[in-house]
N, C-alpha and C. Protein backbone atom coordinates (compact mmCIF):
# COMPACT_ATOMS: atom_id res chain seq x y z
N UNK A 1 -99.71 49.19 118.03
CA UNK A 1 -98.90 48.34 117.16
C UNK A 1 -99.48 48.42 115.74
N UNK A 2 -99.04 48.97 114.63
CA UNK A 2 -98.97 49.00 113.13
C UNK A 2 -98.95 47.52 112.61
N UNK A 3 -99.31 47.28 111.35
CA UNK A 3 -99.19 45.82 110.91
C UNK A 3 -98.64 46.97 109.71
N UNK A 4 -97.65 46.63 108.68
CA UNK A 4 -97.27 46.33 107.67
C UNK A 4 -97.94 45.99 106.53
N UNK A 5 -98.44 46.48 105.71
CA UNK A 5 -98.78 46.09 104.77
C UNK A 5 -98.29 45.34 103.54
N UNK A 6 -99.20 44.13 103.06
CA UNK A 6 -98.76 43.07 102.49
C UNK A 6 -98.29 43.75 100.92
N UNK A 7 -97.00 43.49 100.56
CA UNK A 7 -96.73 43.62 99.75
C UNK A 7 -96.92 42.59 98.30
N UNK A 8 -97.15 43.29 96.90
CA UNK A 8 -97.31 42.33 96.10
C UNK A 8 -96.43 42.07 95.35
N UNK A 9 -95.76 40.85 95.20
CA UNK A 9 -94.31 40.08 94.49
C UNK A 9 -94.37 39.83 92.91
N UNK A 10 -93.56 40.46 92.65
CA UNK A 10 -93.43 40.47 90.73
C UNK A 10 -93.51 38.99 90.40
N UNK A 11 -93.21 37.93 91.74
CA UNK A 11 -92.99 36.72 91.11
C UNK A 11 -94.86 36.09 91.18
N UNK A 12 -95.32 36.40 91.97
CA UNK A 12 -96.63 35.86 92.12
C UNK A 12 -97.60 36.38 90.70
N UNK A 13 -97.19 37.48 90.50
CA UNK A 13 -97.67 38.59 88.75
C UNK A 13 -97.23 37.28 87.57
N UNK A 14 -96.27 36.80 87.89
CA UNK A 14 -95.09 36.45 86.79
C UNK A 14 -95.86 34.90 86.69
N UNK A 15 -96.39 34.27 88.03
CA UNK A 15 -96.87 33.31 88.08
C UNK A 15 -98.32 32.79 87.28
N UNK A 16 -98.78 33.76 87.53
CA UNK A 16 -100.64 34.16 87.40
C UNK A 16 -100.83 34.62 85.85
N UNK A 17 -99.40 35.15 85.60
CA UNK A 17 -99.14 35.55 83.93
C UNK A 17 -99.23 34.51 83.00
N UNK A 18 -98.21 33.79 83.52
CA UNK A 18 -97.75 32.68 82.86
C UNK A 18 -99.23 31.33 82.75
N UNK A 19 -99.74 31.31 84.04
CA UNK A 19 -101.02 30.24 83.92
C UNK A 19 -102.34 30.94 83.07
N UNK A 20 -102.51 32.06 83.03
CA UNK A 20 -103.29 32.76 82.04
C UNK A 20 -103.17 32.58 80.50
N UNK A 21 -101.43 33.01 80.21
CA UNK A 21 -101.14 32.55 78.97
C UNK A 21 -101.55 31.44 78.53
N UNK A 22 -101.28 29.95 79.25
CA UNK A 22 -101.28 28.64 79.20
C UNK A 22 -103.00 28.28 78.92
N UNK A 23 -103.74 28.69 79.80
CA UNK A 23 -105.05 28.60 79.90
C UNK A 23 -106.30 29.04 79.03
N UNK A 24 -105.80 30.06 78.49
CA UNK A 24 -106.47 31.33 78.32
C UNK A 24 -106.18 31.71 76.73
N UNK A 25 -107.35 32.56 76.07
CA UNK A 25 -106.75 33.02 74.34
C UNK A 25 -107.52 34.32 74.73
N UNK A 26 -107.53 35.03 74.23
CA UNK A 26 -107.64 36.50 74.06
C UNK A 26 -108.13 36.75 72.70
N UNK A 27 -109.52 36.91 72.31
CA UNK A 27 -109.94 37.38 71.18
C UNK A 27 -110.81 39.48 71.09
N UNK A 28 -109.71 39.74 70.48
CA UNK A 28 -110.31 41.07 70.48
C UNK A 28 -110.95 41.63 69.16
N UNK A 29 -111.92 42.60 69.32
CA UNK A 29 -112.62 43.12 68.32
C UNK A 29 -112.58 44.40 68.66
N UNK A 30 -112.82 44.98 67.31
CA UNK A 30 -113.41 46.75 67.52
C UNK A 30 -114.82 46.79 67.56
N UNK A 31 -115.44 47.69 67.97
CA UNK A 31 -116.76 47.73 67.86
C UNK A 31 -116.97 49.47 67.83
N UNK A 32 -118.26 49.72 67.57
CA UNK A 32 -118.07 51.00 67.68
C UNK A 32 -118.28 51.57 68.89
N UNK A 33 -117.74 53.03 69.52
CA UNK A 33 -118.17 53.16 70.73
C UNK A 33 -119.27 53.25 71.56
N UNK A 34 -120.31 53.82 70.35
CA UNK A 34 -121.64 53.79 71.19
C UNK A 34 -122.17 52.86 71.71
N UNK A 35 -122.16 51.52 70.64
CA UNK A 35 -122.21 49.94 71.11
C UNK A 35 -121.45 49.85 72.30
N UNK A 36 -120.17 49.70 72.42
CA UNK A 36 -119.34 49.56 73.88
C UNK A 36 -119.78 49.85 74.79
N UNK A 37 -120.39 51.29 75.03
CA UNK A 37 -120.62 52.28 75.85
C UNK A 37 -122.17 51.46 76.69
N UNK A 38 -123.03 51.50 75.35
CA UNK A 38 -124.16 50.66 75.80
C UNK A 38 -124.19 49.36 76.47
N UNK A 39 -123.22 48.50 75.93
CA UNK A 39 -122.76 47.29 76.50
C UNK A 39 -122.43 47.34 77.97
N UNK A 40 -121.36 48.17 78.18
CA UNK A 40 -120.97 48.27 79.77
C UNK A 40 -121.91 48.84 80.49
N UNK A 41 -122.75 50.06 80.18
CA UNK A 41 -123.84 50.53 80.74
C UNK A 41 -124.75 49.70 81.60
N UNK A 42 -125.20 48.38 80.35
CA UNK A 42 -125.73 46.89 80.60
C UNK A 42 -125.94 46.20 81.52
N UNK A 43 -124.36 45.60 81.27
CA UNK A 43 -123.42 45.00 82.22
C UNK A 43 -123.47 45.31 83.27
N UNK A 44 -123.27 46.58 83.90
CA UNK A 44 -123.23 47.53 84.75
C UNK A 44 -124.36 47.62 86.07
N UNK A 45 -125.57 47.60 84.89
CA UNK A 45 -126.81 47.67 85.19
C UNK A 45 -127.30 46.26 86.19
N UNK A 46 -126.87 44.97 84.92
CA UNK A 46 -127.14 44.05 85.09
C UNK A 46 -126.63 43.01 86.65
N UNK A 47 -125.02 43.59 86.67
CA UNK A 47 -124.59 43.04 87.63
C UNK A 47 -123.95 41.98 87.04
N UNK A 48 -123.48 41.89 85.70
CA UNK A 48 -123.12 40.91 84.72
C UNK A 48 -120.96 41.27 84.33
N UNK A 49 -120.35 40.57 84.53
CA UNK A 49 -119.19 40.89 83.82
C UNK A 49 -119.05 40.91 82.70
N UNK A 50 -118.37 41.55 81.89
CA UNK A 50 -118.54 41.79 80.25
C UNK A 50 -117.73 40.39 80.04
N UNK A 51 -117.32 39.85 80.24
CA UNK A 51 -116.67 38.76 79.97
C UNK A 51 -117.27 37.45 79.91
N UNK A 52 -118.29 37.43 81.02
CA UNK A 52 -119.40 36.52 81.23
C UNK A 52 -120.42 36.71 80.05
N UNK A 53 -120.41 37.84 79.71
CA UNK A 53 -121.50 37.90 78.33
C UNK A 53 -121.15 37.66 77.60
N UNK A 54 -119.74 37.96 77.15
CA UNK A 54 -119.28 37.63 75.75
C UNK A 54 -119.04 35.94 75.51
N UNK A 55 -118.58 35.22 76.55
CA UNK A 55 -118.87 33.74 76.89
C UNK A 55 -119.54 33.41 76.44
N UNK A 56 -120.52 33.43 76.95
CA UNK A 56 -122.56 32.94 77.10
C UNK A 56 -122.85 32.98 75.72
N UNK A 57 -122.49 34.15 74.92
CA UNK A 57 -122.96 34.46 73.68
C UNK A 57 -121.96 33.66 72.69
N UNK A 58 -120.58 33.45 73.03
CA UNK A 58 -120.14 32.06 72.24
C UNK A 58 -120.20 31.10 72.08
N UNK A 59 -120.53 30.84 73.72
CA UNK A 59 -121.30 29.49 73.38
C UNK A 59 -122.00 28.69 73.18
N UNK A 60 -123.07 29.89 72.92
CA UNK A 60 -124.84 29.84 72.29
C UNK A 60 -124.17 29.38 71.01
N UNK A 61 -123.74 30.43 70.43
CA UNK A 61 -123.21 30.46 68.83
C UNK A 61 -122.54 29.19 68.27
N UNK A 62 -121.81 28.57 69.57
CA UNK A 62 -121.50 27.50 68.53
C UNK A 62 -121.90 26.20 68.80
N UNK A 63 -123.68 26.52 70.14
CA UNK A 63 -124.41 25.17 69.85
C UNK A 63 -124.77 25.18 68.61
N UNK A 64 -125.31 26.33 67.85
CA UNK A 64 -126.05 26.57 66.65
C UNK A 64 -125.27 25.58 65.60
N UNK A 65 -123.99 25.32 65.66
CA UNK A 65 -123.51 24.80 64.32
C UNK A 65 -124.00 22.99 63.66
């Protein structure tokens, strides 16, 4: 007997979209690549999400103020 595999619903995408938008801001930068490269390397290394670092490091930055 086969099981079917679970398919994924544009509406559950559409859902998870929408609470992200609501939740969530998106700040992007350029950097140069070698920096990047080194960064994820890091990360990588570390066992750290690049996202979790860039966090941590904002919100060091704006105990400082």
């Amino acid at each position: 007997m086969s099981e079917t595999p679970k398919r994924k619903t544009h509406t559950s995408t559409a859902v998870k979209q929408r609470y992200n938008e609501k939740t969530y801001e998106m700040i992007a930068v350029r950097i140069p690549k070698e920096l990047a490269s080194r960064f994820r390397e890091r990360c990588s290394q570390s066992g750290d999400s690049q996202a979790s670092v860039i966090k941590k490091a904002i919100e060091e930055y704006l105990k400082q103020s």
